[in-house]
PDB file of N, CA and C in Angstrom:
ATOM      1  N   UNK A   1     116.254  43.791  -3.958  1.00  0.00           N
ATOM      2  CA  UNK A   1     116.262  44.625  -2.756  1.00  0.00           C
ATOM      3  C   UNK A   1     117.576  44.441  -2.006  1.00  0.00           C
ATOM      4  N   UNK A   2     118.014  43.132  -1.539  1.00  0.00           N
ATOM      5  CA  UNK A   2     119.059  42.782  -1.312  1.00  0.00           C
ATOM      6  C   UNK A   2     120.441  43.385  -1.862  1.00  0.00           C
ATOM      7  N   UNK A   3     120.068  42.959  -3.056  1.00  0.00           N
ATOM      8  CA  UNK A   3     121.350  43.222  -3.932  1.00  0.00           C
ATOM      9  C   UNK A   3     121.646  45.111  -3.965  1.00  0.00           C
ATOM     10  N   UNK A   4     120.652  45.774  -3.971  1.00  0.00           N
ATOM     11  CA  UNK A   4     120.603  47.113  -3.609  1.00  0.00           C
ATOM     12  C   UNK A   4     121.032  47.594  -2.679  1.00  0.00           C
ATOM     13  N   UNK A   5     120.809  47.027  -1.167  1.00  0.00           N
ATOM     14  CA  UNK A   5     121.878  47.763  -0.492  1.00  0.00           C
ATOM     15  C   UNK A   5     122.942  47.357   0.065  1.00  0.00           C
ATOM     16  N   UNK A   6     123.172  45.943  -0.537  1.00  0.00           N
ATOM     17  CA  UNK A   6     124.725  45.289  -0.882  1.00  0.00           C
ATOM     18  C   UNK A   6     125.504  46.513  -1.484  1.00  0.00           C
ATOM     19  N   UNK A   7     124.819  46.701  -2.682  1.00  0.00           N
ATOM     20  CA  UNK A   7     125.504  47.598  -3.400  1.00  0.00           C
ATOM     21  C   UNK A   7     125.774  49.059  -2.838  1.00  0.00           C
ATOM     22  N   UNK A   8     124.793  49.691  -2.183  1.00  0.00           N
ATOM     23  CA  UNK A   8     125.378  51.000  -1.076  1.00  0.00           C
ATOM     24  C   UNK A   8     126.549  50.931  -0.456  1.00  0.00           C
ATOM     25  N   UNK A   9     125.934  49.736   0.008  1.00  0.00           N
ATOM     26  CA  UNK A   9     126.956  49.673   1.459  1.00  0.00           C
ATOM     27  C   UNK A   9     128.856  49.446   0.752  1.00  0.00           C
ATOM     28  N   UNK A  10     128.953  49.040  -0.344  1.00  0.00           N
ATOM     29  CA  UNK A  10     129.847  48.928  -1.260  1.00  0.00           C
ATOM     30  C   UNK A  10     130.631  50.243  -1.014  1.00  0.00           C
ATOM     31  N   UNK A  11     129.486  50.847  -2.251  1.00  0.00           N
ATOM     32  CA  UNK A  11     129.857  52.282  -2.295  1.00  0.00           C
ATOM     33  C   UNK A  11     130.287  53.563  -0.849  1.00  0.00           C
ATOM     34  N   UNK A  12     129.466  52.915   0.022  1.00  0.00           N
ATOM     35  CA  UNK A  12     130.230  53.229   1.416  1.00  0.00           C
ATOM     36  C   UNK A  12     131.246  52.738   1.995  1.00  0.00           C
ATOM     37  N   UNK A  13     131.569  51.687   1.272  1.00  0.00           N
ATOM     38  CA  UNK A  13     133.340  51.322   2.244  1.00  0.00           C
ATOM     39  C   UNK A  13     132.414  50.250   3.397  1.00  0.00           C
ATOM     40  N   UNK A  14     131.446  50.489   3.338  1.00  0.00           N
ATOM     41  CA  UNK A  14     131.065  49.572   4.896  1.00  0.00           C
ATOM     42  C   UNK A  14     131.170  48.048   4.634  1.00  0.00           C
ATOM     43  N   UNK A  15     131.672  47.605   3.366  1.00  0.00           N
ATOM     44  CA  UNK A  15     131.725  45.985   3.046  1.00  0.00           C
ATOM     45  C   UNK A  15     132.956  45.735   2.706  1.00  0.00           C
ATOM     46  N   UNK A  16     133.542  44.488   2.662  1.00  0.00           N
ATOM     47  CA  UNK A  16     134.880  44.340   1.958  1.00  0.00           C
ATOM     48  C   UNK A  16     134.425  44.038   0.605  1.00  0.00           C
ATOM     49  N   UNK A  17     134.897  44.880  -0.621  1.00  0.00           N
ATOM     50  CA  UNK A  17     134.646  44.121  -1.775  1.00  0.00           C
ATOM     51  C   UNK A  17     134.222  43.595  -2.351  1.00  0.00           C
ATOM     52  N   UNK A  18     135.502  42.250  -1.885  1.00  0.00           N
ATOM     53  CA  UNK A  18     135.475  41.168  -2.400  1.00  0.00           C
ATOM     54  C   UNK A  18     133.976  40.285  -1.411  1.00  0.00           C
ATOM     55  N   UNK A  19     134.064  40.021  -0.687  1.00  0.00           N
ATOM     56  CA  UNK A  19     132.603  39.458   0.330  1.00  0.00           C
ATOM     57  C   UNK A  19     131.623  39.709  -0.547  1.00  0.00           C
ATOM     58  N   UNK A  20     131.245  41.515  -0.840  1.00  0.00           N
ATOM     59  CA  UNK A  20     130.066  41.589  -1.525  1.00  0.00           C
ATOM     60  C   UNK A  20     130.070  41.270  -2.882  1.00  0.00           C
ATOM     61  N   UNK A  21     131.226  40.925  -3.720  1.00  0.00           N
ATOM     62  CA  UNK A  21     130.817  40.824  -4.820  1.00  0.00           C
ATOM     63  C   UNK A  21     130.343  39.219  -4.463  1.00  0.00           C
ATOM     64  N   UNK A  22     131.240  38.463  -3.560  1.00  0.00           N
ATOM     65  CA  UNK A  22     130.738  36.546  -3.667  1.00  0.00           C
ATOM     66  C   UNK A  22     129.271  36.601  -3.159  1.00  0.00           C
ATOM     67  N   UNK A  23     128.816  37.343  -2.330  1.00  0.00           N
ATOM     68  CA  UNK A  23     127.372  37.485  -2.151  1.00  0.00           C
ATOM     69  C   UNK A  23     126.214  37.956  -3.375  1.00  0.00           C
ATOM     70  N   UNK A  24     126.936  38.919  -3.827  1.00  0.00           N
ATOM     71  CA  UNK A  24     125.845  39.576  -5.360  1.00  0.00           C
ATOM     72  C   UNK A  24     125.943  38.025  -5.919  1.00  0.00           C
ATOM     73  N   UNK A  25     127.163  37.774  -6.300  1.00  0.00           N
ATOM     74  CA  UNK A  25     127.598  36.589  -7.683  1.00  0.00           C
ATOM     75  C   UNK A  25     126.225  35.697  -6.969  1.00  0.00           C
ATOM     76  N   UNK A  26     126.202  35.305  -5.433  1.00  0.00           N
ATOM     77  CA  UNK A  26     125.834  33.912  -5.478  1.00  0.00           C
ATOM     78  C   UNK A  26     124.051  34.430  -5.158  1.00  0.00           C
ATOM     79  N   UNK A  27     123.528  35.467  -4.967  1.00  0.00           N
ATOM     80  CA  UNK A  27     122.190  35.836  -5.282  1.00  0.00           C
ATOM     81  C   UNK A  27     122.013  35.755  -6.285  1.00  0.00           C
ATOM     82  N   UNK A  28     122.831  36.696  -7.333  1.00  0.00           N
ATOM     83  CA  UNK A  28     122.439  36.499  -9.151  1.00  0.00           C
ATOM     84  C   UNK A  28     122.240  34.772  -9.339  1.00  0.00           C
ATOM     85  N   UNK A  29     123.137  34.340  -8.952  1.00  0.00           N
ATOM     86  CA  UNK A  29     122.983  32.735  -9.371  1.00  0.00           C
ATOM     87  C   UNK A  29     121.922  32.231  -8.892  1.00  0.00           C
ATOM     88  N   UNK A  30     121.053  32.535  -7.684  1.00  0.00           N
ATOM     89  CA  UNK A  30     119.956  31.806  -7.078  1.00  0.00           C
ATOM     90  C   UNK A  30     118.906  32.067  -7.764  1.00  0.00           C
ATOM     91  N   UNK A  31     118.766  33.810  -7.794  1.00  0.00           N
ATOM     92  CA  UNK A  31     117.849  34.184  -8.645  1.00  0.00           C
ATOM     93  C   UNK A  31     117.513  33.701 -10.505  1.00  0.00           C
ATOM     94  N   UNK A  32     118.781  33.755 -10.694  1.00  0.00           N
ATOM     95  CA  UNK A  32     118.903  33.028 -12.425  1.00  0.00           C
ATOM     96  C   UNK A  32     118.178  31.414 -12.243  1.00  0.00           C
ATOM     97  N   UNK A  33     118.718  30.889 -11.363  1.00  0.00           N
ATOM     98  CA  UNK A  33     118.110  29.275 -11.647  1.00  0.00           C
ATOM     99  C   UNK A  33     116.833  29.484 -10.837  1.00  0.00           C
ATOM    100  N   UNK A  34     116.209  30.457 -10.363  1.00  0.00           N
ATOM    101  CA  UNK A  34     114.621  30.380 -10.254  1.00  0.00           C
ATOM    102  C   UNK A  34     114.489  30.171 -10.792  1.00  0.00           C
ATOM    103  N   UNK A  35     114.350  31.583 -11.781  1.00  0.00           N
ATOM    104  CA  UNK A  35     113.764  32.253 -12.972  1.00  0.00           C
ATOM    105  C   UNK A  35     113.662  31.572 -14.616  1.00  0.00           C
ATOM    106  N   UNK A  36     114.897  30.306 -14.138  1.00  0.00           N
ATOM    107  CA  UNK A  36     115.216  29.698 -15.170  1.00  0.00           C
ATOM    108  C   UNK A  36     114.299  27.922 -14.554  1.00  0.00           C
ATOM    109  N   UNK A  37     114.018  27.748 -13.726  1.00  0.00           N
ATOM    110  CA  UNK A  37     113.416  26.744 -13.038  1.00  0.00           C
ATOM    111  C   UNK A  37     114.902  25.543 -12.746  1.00  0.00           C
ATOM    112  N   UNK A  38     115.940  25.825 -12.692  1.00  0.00           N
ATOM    113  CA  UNK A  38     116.965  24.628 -12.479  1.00  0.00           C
ATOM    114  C   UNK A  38     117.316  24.036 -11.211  1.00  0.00           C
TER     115      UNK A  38
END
């Protein structure tokens, strides 16, 4: 859900970039070591 309108707001110019990609990167990573139990 998060990562979804990270990603809008991208596509709108309303984020810098780079910010949202270190935010996606470091959700994907939280979510992976759930999912992975680490």
């Amino acid at each position: 859900m998060a990562g979804r309108v990270a990603g809008s707001m991208v596509e709108r110019g309303s984020v810098p970039a780079p910010a949202a990609r270190a935010a996606a990167a470091v959700h994907l990573e939280r979510r992976t070591s759930q999912y992975l139990g680490w």
